[in-house]
N, C-alpha and C. Protein backbone atom coordinates (compact mmCIF):
# COMPACT_ATOMS: atom_id res chain seq x y z
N UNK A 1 -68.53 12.36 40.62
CA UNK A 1 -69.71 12.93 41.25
C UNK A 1 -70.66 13.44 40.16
N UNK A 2 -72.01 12.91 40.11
CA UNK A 2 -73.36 13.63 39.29
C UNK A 2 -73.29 14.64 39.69
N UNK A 3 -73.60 15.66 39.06
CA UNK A 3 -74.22 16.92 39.09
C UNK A 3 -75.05 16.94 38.41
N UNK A 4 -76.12 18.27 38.56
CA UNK A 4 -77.34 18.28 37.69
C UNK A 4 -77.57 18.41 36.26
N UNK A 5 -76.60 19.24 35.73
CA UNK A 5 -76.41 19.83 34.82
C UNK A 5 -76.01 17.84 33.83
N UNK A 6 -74.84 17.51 34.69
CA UNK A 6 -73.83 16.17 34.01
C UNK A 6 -75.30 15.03 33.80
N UNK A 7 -76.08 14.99 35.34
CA UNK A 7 -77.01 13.89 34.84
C UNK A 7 -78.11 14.24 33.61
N UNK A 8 -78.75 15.52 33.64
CA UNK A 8 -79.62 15.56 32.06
C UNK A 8 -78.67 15.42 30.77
N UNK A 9 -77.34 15.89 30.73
CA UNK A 9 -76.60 15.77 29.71
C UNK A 9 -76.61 14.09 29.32
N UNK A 10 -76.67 13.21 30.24
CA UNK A 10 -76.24 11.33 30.13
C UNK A 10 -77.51 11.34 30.08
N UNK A 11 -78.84 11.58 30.05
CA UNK A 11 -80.15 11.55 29.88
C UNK A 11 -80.35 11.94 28.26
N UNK A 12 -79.35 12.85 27.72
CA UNK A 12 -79.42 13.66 26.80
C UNK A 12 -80.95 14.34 26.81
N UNK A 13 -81.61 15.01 27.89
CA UNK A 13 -82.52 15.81 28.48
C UNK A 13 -82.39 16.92 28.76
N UNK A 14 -83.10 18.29 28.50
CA UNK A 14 -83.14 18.85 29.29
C UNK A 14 -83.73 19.56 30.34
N UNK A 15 -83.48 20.41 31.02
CA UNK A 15 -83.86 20.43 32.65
C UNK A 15 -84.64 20.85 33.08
N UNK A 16 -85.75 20.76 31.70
CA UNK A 16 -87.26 21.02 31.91
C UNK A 16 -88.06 19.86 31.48
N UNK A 17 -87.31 18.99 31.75
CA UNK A 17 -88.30 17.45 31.50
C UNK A 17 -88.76 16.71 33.12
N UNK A 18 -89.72 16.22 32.64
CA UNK A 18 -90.39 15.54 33.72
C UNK A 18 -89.87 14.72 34.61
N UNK A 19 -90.41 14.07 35.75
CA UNK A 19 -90.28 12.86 36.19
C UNK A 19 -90.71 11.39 35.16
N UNK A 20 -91.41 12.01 34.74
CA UNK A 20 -91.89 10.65 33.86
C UNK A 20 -90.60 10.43 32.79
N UNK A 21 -90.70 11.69 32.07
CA UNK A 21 -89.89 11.74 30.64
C UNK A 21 -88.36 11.18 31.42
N UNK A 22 -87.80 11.53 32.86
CA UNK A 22 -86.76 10.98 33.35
C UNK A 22 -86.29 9.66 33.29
N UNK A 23 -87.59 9.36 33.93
CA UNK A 23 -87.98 7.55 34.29
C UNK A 23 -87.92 6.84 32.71
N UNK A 24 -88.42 7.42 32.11
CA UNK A 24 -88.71 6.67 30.69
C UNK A 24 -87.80 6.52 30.14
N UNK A 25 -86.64 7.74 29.93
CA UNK A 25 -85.37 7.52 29.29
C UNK A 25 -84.38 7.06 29.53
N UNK A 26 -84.01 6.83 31.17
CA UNK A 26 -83.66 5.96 32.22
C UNK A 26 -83.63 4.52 31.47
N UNK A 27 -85.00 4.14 31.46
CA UNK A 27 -85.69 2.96 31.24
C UNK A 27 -84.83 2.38 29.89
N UNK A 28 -85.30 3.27 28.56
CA UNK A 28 -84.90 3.11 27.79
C UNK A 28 -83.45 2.97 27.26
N UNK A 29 -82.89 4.06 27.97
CA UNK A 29 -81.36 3.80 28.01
C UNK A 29 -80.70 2.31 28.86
N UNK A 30 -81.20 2.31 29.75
CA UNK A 30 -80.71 0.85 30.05
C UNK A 30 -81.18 -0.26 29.53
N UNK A 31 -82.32 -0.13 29.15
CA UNK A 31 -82.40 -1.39 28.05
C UNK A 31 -81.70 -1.65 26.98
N UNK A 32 -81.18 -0.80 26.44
CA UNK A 32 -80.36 -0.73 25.24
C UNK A 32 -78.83 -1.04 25.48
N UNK A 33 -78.66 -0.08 26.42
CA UNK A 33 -77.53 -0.33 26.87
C UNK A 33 -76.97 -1.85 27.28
N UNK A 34 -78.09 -2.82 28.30
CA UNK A 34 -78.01 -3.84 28.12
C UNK A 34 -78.00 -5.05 27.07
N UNK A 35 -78.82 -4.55 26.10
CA UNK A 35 -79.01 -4.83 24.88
C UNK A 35 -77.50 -4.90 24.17
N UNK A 36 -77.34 -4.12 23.84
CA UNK A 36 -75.36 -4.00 23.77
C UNK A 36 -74.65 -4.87 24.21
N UNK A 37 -74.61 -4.47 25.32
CA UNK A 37 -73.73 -5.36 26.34
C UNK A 37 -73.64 -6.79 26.24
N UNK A 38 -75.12 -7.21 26.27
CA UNK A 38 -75.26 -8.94 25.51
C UNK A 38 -74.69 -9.43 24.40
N UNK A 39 -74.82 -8.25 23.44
CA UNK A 39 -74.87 -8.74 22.46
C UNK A 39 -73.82 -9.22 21.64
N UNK A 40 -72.75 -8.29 22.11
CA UNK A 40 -71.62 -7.97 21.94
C UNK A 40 -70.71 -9.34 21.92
N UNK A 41 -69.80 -9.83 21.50
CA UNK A 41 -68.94 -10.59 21.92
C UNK A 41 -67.34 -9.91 22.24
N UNK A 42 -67.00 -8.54 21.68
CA UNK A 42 -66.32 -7.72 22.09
C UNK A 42 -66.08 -7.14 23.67
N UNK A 43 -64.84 -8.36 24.22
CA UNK A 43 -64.89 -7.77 25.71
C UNK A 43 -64.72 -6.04 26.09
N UNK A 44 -64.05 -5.21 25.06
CA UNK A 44 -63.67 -3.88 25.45
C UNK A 44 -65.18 -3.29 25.19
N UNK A 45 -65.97 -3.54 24.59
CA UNK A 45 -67.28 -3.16 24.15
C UNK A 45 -68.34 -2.70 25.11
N UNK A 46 -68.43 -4.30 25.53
CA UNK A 46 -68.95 -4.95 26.99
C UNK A 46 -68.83 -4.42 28.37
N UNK A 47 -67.13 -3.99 28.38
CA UNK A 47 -66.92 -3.55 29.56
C UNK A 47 -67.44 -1.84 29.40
N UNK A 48 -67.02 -1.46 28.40
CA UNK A 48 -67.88 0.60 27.96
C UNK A 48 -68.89 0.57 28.20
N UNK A 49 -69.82 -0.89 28.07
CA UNK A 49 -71.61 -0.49 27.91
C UNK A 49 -71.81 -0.57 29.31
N UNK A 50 -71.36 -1.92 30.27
CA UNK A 50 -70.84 -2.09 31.85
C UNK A 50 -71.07 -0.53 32.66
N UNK A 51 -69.77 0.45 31.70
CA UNK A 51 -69.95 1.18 32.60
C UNK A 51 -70.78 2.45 32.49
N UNK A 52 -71.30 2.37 30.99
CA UNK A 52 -72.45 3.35 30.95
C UNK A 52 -73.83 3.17 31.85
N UNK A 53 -74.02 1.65 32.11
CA UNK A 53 -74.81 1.44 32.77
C UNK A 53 -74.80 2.18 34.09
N UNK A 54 -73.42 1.67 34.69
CA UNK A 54 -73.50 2.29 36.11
C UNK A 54 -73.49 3.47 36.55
N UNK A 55 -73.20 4.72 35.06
CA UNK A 55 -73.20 6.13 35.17
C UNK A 55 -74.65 6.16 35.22
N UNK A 56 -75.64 5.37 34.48
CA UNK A 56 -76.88 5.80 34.41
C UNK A 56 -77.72 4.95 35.26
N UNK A 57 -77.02 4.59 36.65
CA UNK A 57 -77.85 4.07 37.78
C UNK A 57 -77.52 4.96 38.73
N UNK A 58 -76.30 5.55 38.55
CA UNK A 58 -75.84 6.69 39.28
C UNK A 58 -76.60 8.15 38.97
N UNK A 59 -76.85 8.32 37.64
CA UNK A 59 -77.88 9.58 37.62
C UNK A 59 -79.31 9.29 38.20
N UNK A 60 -80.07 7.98 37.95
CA UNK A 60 -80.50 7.19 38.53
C UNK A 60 -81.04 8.02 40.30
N UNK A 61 -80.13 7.41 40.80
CA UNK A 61 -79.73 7.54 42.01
C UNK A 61 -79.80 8.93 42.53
N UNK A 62 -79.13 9.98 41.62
CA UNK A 62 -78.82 11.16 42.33
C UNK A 62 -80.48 11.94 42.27
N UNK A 63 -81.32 11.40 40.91
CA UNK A 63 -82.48 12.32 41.23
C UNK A 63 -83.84 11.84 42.08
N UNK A 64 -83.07 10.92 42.35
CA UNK A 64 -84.40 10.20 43.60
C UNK A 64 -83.66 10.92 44.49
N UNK A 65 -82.20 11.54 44.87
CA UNK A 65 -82.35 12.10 46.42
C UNK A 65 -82.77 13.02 46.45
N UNK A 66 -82.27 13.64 45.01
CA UNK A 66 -82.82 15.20 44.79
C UNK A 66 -84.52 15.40 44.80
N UNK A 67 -85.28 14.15 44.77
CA UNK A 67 -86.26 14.04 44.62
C UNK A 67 -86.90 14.55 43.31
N UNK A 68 -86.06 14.57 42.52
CA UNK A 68 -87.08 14.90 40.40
C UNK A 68 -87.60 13.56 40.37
N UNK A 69 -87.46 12.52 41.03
CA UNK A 69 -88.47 11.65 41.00
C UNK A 69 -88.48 10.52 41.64
């Protein structure tokens, strides 16, 4: 389960940043993260970046209900 505190920490943000600055680092983190993931030919690698992704579709997720953006 996200909590507020857990999702700016995986943002490495803190909890006086924007909607934008959210969205942006969001952005940026999954690009990279994907970036990784491709790049990689290391299946254990691949599968860590896999699931950083989905922690950070899940923080993602939790501040659109919370509405921060």
């Amino acid at each position: 389960m996200i909590t507020e505190e857990k999702a700016y920490d995986i943002l490495a943000l803190d909890n006086t940043a924007t909607p934008e600055e959210i969205v942006a680092r969001y952005q940026t983190l999954k690009d990279q993260y994907r970036k990784i993931k491709e790049e990689t030919a290391d299946l254990k690698t691949q599968l860590a970046y896999q699931l950083k992704q989905i922690e950070l579709d899940d923080v993602f997720i939790y501040f659109r209900n919370v509405q921060k953006i």
